[in-house]
Structure formats: structure tokens, C-alpha cells
Protein backbone atom coordinates (compact mmCIF):
# COMPACT_ATOMS: atom_id res chain seq x y z
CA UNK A 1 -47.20 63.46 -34.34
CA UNK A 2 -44.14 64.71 -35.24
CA UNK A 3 -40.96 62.84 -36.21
CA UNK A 4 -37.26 64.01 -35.89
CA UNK A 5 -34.71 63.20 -38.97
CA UNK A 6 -32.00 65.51 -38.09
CA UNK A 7 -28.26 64.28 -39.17
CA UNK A 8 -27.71 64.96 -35.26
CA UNK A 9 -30.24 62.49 -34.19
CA UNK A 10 -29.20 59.69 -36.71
CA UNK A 11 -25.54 59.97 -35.85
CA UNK A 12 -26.07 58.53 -32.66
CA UNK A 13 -27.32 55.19 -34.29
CA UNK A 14 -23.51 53.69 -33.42
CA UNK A 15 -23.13 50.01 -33.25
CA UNK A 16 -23.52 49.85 -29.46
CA UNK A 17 -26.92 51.67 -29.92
CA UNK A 18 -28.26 49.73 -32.48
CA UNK A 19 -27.19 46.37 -30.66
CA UNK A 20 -29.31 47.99 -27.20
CA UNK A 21 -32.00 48.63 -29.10
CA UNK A 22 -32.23 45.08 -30.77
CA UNK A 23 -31.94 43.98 -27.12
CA UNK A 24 -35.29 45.85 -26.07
CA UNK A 25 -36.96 45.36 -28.72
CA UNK A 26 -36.80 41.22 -28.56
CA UNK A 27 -38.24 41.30 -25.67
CA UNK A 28 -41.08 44.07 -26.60
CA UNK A 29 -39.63 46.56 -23.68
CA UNK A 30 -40.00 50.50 -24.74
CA UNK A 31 -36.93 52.13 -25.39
CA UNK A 32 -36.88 56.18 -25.61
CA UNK A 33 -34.02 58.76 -24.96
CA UNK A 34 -35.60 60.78 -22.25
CA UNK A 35 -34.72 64.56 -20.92
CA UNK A 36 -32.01 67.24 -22.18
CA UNK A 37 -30.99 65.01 -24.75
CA UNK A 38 -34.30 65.58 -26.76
CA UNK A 39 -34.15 68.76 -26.16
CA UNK A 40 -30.39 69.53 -27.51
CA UNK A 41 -32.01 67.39 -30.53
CA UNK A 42 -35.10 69.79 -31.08
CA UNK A 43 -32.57 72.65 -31.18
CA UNK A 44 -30.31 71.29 -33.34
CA UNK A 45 -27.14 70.59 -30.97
CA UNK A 46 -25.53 67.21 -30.62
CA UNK A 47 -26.49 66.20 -26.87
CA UNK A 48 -22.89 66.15 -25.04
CA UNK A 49 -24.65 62.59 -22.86
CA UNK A 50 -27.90 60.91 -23.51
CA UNK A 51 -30.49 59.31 -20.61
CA UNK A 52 -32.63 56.50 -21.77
CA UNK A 53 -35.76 55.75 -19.89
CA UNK A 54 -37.79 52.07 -20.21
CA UNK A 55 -40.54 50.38 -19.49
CA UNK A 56 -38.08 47.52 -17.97
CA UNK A 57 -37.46 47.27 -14.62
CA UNK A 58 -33.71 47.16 -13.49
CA UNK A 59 -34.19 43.13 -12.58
CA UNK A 60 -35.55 42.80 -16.22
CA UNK A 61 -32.84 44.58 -17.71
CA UNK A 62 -30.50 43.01 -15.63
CA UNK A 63 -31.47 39.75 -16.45
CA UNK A 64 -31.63 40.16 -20.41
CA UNK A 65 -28.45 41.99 -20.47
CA UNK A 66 -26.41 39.42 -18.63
CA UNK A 67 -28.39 36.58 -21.04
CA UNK A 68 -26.69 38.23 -24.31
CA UNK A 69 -23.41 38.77 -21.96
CA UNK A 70 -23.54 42.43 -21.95
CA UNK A 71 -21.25 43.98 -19.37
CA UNK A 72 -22.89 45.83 -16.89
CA UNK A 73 -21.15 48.63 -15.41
CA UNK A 74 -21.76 48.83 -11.54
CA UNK A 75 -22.64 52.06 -9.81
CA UNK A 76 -24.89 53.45 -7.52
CA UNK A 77 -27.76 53.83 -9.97
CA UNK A 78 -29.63 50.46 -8.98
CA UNK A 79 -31.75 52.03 -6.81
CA UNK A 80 -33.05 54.41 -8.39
CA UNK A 81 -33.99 52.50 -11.35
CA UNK A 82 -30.63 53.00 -13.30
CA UNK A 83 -28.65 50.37 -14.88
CA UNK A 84 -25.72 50.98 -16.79
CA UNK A 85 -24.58 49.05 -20.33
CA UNK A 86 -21.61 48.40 -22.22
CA UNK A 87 -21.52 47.66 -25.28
CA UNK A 88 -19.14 48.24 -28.24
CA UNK A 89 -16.85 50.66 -26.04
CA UNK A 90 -19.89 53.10 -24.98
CA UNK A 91 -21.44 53.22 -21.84
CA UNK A 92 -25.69 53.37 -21.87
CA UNK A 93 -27.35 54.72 -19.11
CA UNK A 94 -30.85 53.18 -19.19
CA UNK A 95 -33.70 54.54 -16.48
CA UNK A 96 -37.10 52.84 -15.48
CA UNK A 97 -39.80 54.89 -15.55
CA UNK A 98 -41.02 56.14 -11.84
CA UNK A 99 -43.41 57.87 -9.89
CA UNK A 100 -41.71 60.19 -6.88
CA UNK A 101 -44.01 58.53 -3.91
CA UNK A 102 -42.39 60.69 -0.92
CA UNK A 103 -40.25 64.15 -1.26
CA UNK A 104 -38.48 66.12 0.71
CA UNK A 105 -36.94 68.59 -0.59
CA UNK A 106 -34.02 67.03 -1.67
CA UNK A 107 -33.86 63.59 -2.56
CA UNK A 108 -37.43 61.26 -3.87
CA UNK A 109 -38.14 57.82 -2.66
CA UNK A 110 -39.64 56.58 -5.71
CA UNK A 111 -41.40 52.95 -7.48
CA UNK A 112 -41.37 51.82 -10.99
CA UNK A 113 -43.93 52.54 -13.91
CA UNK A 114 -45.12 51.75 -17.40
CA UNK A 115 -46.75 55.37 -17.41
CA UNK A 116 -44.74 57.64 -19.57
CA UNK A 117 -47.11 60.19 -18.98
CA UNK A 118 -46.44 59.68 -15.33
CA UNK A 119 -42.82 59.68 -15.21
CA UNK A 120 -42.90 63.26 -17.70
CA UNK A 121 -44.86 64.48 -14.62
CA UNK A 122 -42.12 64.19 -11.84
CA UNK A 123 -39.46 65.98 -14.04
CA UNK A 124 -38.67 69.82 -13.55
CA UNK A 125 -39.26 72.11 -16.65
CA UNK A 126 -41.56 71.47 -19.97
CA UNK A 127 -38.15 71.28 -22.08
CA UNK A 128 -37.01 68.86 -19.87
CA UNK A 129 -39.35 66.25 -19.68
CA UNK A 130 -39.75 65.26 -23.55
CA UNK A 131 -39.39 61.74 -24.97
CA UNK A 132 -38.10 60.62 -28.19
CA UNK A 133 -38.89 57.51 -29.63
CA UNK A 134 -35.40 55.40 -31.57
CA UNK A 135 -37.75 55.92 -34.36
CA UNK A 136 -37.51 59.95 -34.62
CA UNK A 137 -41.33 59.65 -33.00
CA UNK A 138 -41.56 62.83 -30.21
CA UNK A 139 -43.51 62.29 -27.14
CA UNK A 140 -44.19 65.43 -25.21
CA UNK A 141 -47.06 65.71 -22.68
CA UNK A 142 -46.44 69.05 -21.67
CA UNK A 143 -46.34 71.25 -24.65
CA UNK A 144 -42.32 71.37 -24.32
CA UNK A 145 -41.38 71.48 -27.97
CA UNK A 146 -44.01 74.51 -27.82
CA UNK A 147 -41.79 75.79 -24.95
CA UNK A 148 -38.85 75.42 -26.74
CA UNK A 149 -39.48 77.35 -29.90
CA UNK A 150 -40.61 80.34 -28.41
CA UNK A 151 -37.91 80.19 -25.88
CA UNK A 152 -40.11 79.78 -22.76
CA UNK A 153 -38.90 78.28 -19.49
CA UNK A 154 -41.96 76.45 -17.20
CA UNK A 155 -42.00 74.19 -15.28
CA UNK A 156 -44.11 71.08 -15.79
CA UNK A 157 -47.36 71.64 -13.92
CA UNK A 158 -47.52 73.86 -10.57
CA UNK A 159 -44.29 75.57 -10.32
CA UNK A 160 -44.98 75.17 -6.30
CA UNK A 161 -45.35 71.69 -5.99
CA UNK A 162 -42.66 71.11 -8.84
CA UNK A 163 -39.71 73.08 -6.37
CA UNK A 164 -40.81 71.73 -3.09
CA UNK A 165 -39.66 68.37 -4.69
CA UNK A 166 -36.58 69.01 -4.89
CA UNK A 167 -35.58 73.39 -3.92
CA UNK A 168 -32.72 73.11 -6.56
CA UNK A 169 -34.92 73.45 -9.45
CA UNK A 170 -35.02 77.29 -8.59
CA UNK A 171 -31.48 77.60 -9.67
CA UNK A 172 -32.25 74.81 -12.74
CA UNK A 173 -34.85 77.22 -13.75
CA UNK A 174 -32.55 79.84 -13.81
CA UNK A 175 -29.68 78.12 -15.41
CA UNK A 176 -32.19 77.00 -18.55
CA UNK A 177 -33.31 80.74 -18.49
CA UNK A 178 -29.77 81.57 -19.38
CA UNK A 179 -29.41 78.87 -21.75
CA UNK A 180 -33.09 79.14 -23.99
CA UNK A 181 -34.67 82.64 -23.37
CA UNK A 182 -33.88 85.56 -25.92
CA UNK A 183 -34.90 88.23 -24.16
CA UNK A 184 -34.33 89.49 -19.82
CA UNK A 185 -37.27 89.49 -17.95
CA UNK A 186 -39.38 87.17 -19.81
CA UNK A 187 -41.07 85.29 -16.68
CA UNK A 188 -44.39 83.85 -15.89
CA UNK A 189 -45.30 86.07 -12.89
CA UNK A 190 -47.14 82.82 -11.15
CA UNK A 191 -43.14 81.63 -11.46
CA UNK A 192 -41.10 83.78 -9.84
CA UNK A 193 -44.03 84.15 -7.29
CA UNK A 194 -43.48 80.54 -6.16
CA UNK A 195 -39.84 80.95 -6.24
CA UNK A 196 -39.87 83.81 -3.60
CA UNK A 197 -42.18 81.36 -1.78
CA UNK A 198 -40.06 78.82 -1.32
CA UNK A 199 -36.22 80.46 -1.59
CA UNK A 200 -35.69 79.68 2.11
CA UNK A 201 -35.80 76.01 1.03
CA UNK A 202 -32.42 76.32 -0.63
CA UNK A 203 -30.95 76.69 2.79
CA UNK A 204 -31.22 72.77 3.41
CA UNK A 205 -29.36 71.85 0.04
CA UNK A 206 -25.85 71.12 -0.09
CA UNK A 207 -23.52 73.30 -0.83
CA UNK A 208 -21.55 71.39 -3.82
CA UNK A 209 -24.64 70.86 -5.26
CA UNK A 210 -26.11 74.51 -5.43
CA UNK A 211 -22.35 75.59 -6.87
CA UNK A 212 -22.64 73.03 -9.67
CA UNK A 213 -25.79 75.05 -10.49
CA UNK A 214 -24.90 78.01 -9.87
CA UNK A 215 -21.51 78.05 -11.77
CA UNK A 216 -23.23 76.89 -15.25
CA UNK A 217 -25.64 80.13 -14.23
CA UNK A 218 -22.42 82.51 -14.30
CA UNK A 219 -21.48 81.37 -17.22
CA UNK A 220 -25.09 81.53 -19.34
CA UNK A 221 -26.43 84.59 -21.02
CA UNK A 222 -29.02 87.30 -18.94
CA UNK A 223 -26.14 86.52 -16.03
CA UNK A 224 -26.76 89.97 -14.51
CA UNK A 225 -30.71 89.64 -14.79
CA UNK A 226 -30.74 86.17 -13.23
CA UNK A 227 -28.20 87.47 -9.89
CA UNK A 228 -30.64 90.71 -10.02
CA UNK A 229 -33.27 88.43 -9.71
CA UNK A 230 -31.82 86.36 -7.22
CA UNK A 231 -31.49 89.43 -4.62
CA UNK A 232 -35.01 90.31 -5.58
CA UNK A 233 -36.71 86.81 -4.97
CA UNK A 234 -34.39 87.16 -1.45
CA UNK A 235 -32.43 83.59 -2.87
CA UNK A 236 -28.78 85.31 -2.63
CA UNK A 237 -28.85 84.79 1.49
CA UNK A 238 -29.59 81.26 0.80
CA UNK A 239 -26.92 80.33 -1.58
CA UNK A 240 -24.08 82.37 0.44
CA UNK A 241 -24.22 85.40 -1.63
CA UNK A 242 -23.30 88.61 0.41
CA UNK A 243 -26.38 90.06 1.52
CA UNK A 244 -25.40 93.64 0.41
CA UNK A 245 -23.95 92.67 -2.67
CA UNK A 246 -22.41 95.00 -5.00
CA UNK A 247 -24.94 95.05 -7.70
CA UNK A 248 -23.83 97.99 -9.70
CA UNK A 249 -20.17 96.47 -10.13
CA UNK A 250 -21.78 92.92 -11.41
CA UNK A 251 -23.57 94.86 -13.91
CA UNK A 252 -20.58 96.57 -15.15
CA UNK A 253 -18.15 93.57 -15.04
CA UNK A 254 -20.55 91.04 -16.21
CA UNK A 255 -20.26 93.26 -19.83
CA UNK A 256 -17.03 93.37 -19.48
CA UNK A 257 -16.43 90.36 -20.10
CA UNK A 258 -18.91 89.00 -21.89
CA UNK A 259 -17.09 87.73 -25.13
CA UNK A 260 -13.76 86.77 -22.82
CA UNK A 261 -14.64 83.20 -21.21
CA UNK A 262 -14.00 84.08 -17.86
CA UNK A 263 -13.87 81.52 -14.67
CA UNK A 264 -17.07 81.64 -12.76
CA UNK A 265 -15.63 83.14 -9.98
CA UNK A 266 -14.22 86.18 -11.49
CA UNK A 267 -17.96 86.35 -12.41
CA UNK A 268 -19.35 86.34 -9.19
CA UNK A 269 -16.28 88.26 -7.27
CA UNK A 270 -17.18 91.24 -8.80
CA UNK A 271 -20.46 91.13 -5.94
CA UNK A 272 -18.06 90.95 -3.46
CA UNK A 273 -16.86 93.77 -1.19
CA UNK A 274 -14.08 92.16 0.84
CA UNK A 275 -12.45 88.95 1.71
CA UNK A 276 -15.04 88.15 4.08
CA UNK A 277 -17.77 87.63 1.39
CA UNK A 278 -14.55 85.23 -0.18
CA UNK A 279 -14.87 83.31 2.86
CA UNK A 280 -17.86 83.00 3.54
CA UNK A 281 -19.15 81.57 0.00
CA UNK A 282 -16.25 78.99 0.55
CA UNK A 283 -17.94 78.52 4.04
CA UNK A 284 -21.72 78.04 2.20
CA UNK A 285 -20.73 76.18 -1.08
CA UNK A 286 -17.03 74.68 -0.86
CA UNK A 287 -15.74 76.02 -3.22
CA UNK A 288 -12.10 74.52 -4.33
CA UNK A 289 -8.93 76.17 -2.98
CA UNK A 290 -8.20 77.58 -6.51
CA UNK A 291 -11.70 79.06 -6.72
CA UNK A 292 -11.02 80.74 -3.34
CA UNK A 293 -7.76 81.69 -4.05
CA UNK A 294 -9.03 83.31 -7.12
CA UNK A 295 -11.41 84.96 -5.52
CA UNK A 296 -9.09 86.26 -2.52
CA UNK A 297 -6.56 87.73 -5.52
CA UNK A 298 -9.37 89.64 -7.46
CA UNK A 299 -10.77 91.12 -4.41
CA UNK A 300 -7.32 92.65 -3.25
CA UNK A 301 -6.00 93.88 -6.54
CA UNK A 302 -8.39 94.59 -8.66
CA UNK A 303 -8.61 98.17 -7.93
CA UNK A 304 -4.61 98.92 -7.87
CA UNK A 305 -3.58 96.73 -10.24
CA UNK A 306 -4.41 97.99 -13.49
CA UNK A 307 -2.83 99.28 -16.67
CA UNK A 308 0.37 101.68 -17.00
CA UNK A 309 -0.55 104.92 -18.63
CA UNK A 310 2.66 105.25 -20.47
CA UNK A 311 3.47 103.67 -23.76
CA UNK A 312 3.59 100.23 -22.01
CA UNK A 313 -0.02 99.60 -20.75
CA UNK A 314 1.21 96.25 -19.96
CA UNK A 315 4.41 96.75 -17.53
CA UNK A 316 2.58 96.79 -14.08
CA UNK A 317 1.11 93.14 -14.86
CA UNK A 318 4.48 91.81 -16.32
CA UNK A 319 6.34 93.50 -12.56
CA UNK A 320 3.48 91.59 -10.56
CA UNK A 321 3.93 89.01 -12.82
CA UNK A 322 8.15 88.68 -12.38
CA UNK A 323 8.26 89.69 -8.76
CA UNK A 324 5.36 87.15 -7.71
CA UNK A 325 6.25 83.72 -6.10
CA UNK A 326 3.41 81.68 -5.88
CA UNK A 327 2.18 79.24 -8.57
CA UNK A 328 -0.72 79.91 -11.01
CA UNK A 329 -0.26 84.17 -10.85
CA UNK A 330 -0.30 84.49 -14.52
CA UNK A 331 -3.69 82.11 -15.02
CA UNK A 332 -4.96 85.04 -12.18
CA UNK A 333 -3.43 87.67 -14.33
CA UNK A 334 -5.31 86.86 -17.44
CA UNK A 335 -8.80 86.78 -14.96
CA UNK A 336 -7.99 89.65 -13.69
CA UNK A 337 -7.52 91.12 -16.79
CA UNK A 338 -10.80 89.94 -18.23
CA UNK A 339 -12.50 91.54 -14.95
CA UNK A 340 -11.00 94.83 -15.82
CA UNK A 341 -13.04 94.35 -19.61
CA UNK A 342 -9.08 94.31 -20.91
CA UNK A 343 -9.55 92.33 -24.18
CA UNK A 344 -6.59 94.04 -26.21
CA UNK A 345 -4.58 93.48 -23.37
CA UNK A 346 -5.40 90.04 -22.20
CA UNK A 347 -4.82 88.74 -25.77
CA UNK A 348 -0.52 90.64 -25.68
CA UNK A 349 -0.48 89.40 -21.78
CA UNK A 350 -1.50 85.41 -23.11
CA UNK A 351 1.27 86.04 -25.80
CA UNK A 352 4.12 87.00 -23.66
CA UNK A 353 6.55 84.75 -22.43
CA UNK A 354 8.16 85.00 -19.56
CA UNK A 355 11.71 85.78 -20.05
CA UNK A 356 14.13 84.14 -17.43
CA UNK A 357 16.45 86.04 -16.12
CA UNK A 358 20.38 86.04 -17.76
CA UNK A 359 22.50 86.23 -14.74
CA UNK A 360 23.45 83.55 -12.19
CA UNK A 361 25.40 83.34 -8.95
CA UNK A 362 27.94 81.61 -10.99
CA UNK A 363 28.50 84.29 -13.56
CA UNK A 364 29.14 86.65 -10.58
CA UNK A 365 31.72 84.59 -9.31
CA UNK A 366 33.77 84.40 -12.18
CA UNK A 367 33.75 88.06 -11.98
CA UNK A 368 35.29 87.63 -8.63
CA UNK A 369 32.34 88.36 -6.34
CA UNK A 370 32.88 85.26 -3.45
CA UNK A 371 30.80 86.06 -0.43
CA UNK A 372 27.34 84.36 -0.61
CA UNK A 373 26.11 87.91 0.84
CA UNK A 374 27.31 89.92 -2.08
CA UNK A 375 26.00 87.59 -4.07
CA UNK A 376 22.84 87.53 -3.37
CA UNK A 377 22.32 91.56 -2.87
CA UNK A 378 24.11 91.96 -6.61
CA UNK A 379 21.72 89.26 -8.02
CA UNK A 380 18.85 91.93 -6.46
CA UNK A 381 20.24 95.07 -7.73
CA UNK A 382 20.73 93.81 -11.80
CA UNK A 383 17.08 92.07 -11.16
CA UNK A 384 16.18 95.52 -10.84
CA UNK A 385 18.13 97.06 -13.28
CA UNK A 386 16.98 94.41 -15.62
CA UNK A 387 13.12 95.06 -14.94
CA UNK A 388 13.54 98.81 -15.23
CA UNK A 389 14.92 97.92 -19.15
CA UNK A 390 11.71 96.12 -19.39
CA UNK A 391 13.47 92.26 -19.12
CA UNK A 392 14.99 93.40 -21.86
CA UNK A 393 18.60 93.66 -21.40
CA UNK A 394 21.17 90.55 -21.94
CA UNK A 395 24.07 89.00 -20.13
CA UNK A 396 26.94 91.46 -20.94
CA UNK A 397 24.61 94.50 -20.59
CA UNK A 398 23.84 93.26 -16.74
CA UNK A 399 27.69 92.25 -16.06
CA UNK A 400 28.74 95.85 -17.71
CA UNK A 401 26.24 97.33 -15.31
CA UNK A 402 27.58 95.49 -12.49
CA UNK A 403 31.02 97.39 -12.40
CA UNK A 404 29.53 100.44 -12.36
CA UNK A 405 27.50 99.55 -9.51
């Protein structure tokens, strides 16, 4: 057997952990971090949260964590076998074992176990459904650790039966694809046979849910494989991609802008071929109102709005820029710009300031300018005189210019 010693894995021996696992171990119940946390282990990366899984049942934990006074955080995790700890200011998130007895689809009634063979069995992928023991020890019925160092994404027995559980594990798969696999392509045929199968079962799952999923996808490696794939295995339709969607721009944006940490949805707009397909992802997935908005902006200017050709590459995004009023343009701006595979740009656009402009009504009326009228249409014409100097003229420049106007 083998036995983990990484500095990663004992750094998460904190006083809270060690006092849980005292707990567990007085009263001989198995304690064992369960899931993606062994598998960030195995690879070396401190696991962001950890699951812990148990012989106890919630009453039993219940019971001995309320004897020792432990405070137990309430949520909706009871029935499901979940019951959440806190001790020394961190939270522990502690799972019975189970057995799915009825699935549909979506969610799994399911009853407790001792069987940690069993409950390895319900879970969705072979790097998924490891254990680790608090003593390093690895548990892994399903050749996971295998898996994982050669980079292979399975699921744990049939792929079939493992998706009609629950139809989001399609998108799972392809979100670990993105995270583990080196190379494109690199598919069990039997696989992406049972995900063509069963694609039309992604139609009954929510909408937030499939957008959690799918957003982490954007954002992974082989992107423009996996949304290849996705038309291919007929999945798009299901998840309110556009059914005719622009495949050859994805390819080309999706290098563009590779190294630039876009949003996921200048990802994805770059399938889109109008507002419409805008719309109707909101419609499918519910997207938020910045997402959408986003979305809406890339769609109608990312074909006009692009970079002068004079010495200034940067002037038509500072005008848009100046002359917009709505909130947020410049966060758009810098999207945009990342779309357009503008990395030399982006970086001088997230360095300029926006200058504020020098003049106000009340300098004007000190030059003796007194109708609110006149005002207002001088104000316009220096605005303009000032952007054609590129922002860069001051005060008495603009008030000099305003006689000879």
C-alpha cells in the first residue's frame, strides 16, 4: 500500500484537525478525507476545501460532537449524511458513507454504509473517488492514482450507468479533461459513446447548475477540443449553445487568449453570431446580468471596435472609453481587448487612467458665458477639442480655445 508524506498533506494537521481526529478515533469510528482533496494531494497541490467521509452515522456524530461541546454548524447537509464541525475557527465537513438506492438523473435518495468500497462505487470519475487515510495510508478501489499519473479521465465502472445517475457528470468529465489530460483527443471511445447516448439527459438539469460546470470548462486547458466535442456528441443544444455555432471563430479566439485570463463569457461569445444566441443562453442557464451584458457588448463591437492604425493603436478604445456612460465599460474594454488576442495593448489600456476633464460650467462663467444653453453646447465643443488633442490639453489651452471659437 502506498503512503503519502507530502509537506502538503501534513500541513493540514491544524489544531482543529488533530482535535476531530482524536474525537473519531475514541470512539473507534473511521476517519478518511474522501474525493478531490486526495487527488489535489497525489498531484502535489494544496486542496483549496477538503470532504471527510466516516463510518459514523450523522446521529453518532451528532451525539459525540455535542458530548465534547463541539459546535455544530447547521445546514442542509443532514440528510444526506453531512454534518458540519467547528472547531478551533475551521469548519469540517464530515460525510457518512452511502449507497445511492434510487436515481434519477439528478438528485440520489440514498442510506448509510460501513462499505468504503461501496461508497467509492457511487462517485463519478476514478480520480475522484480515492480515500486517504489521516495516516498518509491511500485507499483506491478503482485504479485512480493509476488514472492520475498517466493523465486519464474514466469514470468509475460503466460510464452509462455512472451518467444516468446524475447527466451532469458529462460536463464533470469534461471539466477534469481540461484540468488532468496532456494531450486533445485522448478518450476512451466506450466514453464518449455513452455520452452521445445520453446528452439529451442534460436537458432536465438546471440551468445554474450546468453553468457552474460549464464556466470552470471555459476556463481549463483543450477548451476548443472539449466545445468541438460538445457539438459532435450533439450536447451544445442541450446546454443552450447555438445550434450553428461559430466554430471556426472559437478556435481562433480561444488562442487568443490563452495566456490573458479572460471571463468565461468572452470565452464562449466568440460561438455566438448575434444577440439572440446572448439571449437565449441567459434564457437556458441564467446567467447574471453582468455575464449577459458582457456578452451583449462583445457581440456588437467586436468587429468595429478595434485598434487605430496610426501611431496611437489605442485612441478608438480610450474615445469609446470617454464618450461611454454606463458603468463597468472599461472592465468590457479590457475583455474585449483580450478577445481581439490584444496582449500589448490590454496591458497600456489597464495602465491608463482616465483623465477627467479640466473645464467646468463654472470656469465658463467667469469668462462671462451666462445662459445655461451656451453653456452646455461650449462644454461640448472643448470636450471635443480636448479629445482630438488626445485628453491631453489643460485648462488655459481649452479657455484660449474657447475665444477663438
Amino acid at each position: 500500500t502506498m503512503r503519502l508524506q507530502a509537506p502538503q498533506f501534513q500541513a493540514l494537521f491544524t489544531p482543529g484537525l488533530r482535535s476531530v481526529a482524536e474525537l473519531f478515533e475514541k470512539k473507534n469510528y473511521e476517519l478518511r478525507i474522501a474525493g478531490g482533496a486526495v487527488r489535489d494531494l497525489l498531484s502535489g497541490v494544496t486542496p483549496q476545501d477538503i470532504d471527510f467521509a466516516t463510518t459514523a452515522t450523522p446521529a453518532e456524530m451528532k451525539e459525540m460532537f455535542t458530548a465534547a461541546g463541539v459546535r455544530l454548524i447547521n445546514n442542509k447537509g443532514e440528510k444526506h449524511g453531512t454534518i458540519t464541525a467547528r472547531l478551533h475557527e475551521q469548519n469540517f465537513e464530515i460525510t457518512t458513507l452511502r449507497i445511492d438506492v434510487v436515481t434519477d438523473g439528478r438528485h440520489a435518495e440514498v442510506e448509510f454504509t460501513t462499505d468504503w468500497h461501496k461508497d467509492a462505487e457511487r462517485r463519478d470519475l476514478t480520480v475522484n473517488s480515492m480515500f486517504l487515510g489521516l495516516d498518509g495510508t491511500l485507499y483506491d478501489f478503482f485504479n485512480g492514482y493509476e488514472d492520475l499519473k498517466n493523465k486519464k479521465i474514466r469514470f468509475v465502472g460503466k460510464a452509462a450507468e455512472r451518467i444516468q445517475e446524475d447527466y451532469l457528470r458529462i460536463l464533470r468529465y469534461f471539466r477534469f479533461y481540461g484540468r488532468i489530460a496532456e494531450e486533445p483527443g485522448d478518450h476512451e471511445p466506450i466514453t464518449l459513446e455513452a455520452i452521445k447516448e445520453n446528452a439529451k439527459g442534460l436537458a432536465g438539469i438546471s440551468g445554474e447548475r450546468i453553468w457552474v460546470e460549464l464556466k470552470k470548462i471555459l476556463l481549463g486547458n483543450h477548451v476548443n477540443h472539449l466545445v468541438q466535442l460538445m457539438y459532435e456528441l450533439d450536447i451544445a443544444q442541450y446546454i443552450g449553445l447555438p445550434l450553428g455555432g461559430n466554430l471556426e471563430e472559437f478556435a481562433r479566439v480561444s488562442k487568443n487568449i490563452q495566456n490573458l485570463s479572460p471571463k468565461p463569457m468572452t470565452v464562449l461569445t466568440s460561438l455566438f453570431k448575434g444577440k439572440d444566441d446572448v439571449t437565449n443562453l441567459d434564457l437556458r442557464l441564467k446567467i447574471s446580468k453582468e455575464e449577459k451584458n458582457l456578452g451583449l457588448f462583445l457581440v456588437k463591437h467586436r468587429q468595429e471596435l478595434t485598434k487605430g492604425s496610426g501611431p496611437e493603436p489605442l485612441r478608438p478604445y480610450q474615445d469609446f472609453l470617454m464618450d461611454s456612460r454606463e458603468a463597468n465599460t472599461n472592465s468590457k474594454i479590457f475583455e474585449l481587448l483580450k478577445y481581439q488576442g490584444e496582449e500589448q495593448l490590454l496591458k497600456e489600456m489597464q495602465a491608463w487612467t482616465v483623465p477627467s476633464f479640466p473645464v467646468s460650467g463654472h470656469d465658463l462663467r467667469k469668462m462671462g458665458v451666462s445662459s445655461g444653453k451656451e453653456i452646455g453646447t461650449a462644454l461640448q465643443q472643448l470636450r471635443d477639442e480636448w479629445k482630438k488633442s488626445g485628453y491631453h490639453m489643460d485648462k488655459e489651452e481649452l479657455l484660449s480655445c474657447l475665444k477663438k471659437l
